[in-house]
N, C-alpha and C. Protein backbone atom coordinates (compact mmCIF):
# COMPACT_ATOMS: atom_id res chain seq x y z
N UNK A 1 0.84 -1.18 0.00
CA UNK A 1 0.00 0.00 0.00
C UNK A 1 0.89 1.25 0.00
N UNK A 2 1.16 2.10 -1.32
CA UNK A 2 1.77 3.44 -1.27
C UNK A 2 0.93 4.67 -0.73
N UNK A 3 1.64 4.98 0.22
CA UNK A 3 0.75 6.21 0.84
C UNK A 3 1.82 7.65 0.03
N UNK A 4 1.35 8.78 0.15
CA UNK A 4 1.49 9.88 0.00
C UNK A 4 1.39 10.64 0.83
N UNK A 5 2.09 12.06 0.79
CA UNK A 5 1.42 13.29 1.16
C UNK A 5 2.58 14.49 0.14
N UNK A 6 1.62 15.24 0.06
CA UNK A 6 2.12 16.73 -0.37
C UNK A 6 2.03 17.93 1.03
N UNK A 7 3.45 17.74 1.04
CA UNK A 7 3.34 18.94 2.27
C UNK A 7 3.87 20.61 1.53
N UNK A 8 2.81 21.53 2.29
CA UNK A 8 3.44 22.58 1.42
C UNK A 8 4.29 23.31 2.24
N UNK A 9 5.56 23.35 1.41
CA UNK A 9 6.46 24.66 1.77
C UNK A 9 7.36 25.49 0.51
N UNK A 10 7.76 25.96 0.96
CA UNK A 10 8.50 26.81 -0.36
C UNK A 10 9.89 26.06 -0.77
N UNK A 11 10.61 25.71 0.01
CA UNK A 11 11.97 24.77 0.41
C UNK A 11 12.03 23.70 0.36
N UNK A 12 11.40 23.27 -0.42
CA UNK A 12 11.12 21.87 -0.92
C UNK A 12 12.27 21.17 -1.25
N UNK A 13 13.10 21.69 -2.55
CA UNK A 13 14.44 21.47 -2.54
C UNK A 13 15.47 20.99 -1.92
N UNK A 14 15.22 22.01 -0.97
CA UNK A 14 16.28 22.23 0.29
C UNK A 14 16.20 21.19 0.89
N UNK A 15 14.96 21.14 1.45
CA UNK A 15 14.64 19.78 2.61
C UNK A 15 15.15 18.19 1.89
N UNK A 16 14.49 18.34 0.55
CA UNK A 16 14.88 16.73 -0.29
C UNK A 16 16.05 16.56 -0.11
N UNK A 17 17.13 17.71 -0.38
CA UNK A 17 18.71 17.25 -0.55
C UNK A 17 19.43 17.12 0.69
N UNK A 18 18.47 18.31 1.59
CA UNK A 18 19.44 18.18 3.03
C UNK A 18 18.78 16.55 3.84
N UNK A 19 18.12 16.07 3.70
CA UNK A 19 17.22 14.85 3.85
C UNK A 19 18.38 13.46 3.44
N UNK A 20 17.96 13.57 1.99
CA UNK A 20 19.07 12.78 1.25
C UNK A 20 20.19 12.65 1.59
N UNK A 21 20.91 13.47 1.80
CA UNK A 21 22.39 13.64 2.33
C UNK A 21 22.30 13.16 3.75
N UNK A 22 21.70 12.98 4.87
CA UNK A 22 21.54 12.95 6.03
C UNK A 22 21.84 10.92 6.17
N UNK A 23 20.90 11.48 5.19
CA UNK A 23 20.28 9.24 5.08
C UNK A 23 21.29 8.89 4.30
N UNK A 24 22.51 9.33 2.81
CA UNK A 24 23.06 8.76 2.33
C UNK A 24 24.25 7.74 3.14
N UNK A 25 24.54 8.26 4.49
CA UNK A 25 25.27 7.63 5.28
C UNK A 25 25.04 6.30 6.07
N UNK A 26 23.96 5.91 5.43
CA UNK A 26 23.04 4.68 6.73
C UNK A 26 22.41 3.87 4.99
N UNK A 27 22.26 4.56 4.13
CA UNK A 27 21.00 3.64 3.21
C UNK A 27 21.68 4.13 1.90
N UNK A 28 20.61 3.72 0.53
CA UNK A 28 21.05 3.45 -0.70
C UNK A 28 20.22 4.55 -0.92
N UNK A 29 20.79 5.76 -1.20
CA UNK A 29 20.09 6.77 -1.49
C UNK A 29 20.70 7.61 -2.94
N UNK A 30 19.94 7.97 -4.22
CA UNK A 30 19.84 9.04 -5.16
C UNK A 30 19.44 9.96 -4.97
N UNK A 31 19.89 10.62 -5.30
CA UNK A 31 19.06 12.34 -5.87
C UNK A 31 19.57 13.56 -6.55
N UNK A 32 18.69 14.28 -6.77
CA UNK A 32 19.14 15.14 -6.86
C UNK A 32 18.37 16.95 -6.78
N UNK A 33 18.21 17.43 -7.37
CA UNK A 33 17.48 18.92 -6.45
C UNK A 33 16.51 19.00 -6.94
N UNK A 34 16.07 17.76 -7.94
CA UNK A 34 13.65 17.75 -7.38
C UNK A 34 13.61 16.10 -7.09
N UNK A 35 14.42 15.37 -7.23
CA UNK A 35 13.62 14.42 -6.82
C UNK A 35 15.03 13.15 -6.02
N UNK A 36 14.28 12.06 -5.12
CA UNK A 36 15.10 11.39 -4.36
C UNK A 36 14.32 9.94 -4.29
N UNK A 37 15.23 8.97 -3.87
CA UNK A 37 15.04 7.99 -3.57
C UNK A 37 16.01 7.23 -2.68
N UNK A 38 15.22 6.76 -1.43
CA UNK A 38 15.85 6.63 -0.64
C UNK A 38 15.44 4.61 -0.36
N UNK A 39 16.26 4.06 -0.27
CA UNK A 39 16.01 2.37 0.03
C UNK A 39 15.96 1.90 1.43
N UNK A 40 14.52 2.12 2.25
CA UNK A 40 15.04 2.00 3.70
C UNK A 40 14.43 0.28 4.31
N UNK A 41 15.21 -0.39 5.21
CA UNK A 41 14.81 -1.55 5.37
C UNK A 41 13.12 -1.82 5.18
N UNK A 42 12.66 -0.62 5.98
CA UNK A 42 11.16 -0.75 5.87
C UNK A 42 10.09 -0.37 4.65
N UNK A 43 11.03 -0.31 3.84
CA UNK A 43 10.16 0.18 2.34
C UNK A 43 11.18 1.44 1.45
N UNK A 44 10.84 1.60 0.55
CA UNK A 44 11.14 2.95 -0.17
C UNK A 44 10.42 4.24 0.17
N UNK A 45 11.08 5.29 0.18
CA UNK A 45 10.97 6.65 0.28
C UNK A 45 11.52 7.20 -0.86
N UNK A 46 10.67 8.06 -1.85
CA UNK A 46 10.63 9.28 -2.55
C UNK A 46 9.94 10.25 -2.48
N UNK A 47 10.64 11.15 -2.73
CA UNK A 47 10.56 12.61 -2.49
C UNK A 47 10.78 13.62 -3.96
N UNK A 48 9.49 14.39 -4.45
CA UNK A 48 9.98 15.19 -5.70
C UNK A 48 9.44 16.97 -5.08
N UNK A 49 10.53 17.42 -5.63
CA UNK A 49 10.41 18.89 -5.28
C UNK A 49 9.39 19.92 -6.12
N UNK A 50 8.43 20.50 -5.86
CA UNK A 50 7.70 21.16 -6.58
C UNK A 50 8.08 23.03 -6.12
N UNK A 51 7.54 23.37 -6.71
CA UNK A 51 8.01 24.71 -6.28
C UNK A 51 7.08 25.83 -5.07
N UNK A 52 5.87 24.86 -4.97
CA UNK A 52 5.58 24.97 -3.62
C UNK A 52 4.78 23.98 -2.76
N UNK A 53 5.77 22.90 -2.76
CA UNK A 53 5.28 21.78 -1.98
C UNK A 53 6.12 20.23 -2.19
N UNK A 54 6.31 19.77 -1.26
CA UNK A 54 7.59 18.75 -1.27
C UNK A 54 6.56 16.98 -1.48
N UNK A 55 6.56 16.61 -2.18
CA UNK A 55 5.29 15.19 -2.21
C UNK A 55 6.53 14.61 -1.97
N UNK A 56 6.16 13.31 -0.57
CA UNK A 56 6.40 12.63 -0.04
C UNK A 56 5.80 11.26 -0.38
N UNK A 57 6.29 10.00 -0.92
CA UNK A 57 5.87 9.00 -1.22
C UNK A 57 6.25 7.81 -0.74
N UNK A 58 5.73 7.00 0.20
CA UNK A 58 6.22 6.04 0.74
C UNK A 58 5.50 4.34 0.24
N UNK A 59 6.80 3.61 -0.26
CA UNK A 59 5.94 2.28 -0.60
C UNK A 59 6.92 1.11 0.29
N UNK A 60 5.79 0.67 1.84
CA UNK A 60 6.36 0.16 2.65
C UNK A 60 6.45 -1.04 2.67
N UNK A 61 7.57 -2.13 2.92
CA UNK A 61 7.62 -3.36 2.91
C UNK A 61 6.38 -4.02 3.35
N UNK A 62 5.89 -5.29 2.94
CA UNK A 62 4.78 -5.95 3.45
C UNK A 62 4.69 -6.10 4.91
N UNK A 63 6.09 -5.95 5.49
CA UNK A 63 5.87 -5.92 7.49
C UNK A 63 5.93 -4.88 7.93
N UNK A 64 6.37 -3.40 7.29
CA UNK A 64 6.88 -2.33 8.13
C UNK A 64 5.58 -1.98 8.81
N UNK A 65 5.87 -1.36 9.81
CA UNK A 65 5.12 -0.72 10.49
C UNK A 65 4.63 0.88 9.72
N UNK A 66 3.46 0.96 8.96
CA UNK A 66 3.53 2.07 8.05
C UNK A 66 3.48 3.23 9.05
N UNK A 67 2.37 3.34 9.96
CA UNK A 67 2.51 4.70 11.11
C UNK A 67 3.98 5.20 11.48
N UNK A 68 5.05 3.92 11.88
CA UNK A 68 6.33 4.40 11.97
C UNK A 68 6.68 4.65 10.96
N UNK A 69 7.07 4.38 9.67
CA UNK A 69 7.67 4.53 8.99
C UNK A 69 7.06 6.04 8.55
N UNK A 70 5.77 6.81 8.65
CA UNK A 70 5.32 7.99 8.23
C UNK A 70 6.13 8.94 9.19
N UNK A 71 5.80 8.51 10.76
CA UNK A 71 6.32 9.20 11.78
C UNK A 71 8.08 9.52 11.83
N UNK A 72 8.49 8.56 10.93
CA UNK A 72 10.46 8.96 11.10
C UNK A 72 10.71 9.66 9.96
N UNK A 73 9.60 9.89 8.70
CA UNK A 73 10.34 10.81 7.90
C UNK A 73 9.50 11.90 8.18
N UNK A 74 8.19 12.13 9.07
CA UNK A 74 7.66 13.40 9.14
C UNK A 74 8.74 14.41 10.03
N UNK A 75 9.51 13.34 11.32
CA UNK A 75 9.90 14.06 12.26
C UNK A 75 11.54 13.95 11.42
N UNK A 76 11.83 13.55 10.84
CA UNK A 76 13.09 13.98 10.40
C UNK A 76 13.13 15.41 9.08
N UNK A 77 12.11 14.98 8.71
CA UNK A 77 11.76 16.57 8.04
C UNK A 77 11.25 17.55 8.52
N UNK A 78 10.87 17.46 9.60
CA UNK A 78 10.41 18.67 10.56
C UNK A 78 11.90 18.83 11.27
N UNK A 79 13.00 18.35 11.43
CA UNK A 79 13.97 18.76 11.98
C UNK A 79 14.83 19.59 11.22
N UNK A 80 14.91 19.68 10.01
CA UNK A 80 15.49 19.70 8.88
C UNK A 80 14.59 21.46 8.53
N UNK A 81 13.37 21.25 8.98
CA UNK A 81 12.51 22.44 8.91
C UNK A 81 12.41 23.21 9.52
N UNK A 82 13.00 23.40 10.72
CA UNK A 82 12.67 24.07 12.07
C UNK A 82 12.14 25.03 12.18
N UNK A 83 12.29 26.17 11.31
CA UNK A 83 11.84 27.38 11.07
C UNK A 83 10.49 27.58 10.73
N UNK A 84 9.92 26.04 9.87
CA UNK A 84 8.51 26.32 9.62
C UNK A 84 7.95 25.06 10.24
N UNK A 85 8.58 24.41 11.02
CA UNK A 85 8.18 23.01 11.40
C UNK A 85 7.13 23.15 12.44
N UNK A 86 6.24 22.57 12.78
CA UNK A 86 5.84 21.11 12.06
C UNK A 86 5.28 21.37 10.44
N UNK A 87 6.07 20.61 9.48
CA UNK A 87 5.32 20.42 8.44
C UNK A 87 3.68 20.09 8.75
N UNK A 88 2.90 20.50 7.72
CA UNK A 88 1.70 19.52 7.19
C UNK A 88 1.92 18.39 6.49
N UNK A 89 1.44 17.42 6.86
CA UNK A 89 1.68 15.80 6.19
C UNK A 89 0.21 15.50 6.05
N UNK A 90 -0.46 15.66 4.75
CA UNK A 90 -1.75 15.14 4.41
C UNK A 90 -1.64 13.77 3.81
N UNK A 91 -1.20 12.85 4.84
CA UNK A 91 -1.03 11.33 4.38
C UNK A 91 -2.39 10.85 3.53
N UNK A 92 -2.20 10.44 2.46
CA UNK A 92 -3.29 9.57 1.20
C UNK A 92 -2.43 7.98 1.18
């Protein structure tokens, strides 16, 4: 089950690459300044940059825990955000 959300901010960019770079040290991560992919035990994470709003796409392994897996990239992008954090996460 791929869930979504489009969260809006202006720094969309910003957040994908400073994100990416964070995780390239732990996981199998691409990107580049609109879009990412990140390989995490519990599923895939992508991320494409719009110019006002960052869509978040998660397609979670058949065991992950999907609530966690929403909850570690909401709060790692709200760290990353601080200034406007808490993001909005309209999970679909």
């Amino acid at each position: 089950m791929t869930v979504t959300a489009t969260v809006p901010t202006a720094n969309a960019s910003r957040y994908l690459q400073q994100l990416s770079k964070h995780w390239s040290h732990k996981f199998d991560v691409t990107f580049d300044a609109e879009k990412s992919a990140i390989a995490f035990p519990m599923g895939a994470l992508r991320m494409e940059a719009q110019a006002d709003a960052l869509v978040v796409t998660l397609d979670p392994a058949p065991e992950a825990d999907i609530d966690r897996f929403k909850q570690v990239v909401a709060d790692h992008l709200d760290r990353f955000a601080f200034k406007e954090a808490p993001l909005a996460f309209d999970w679909k």
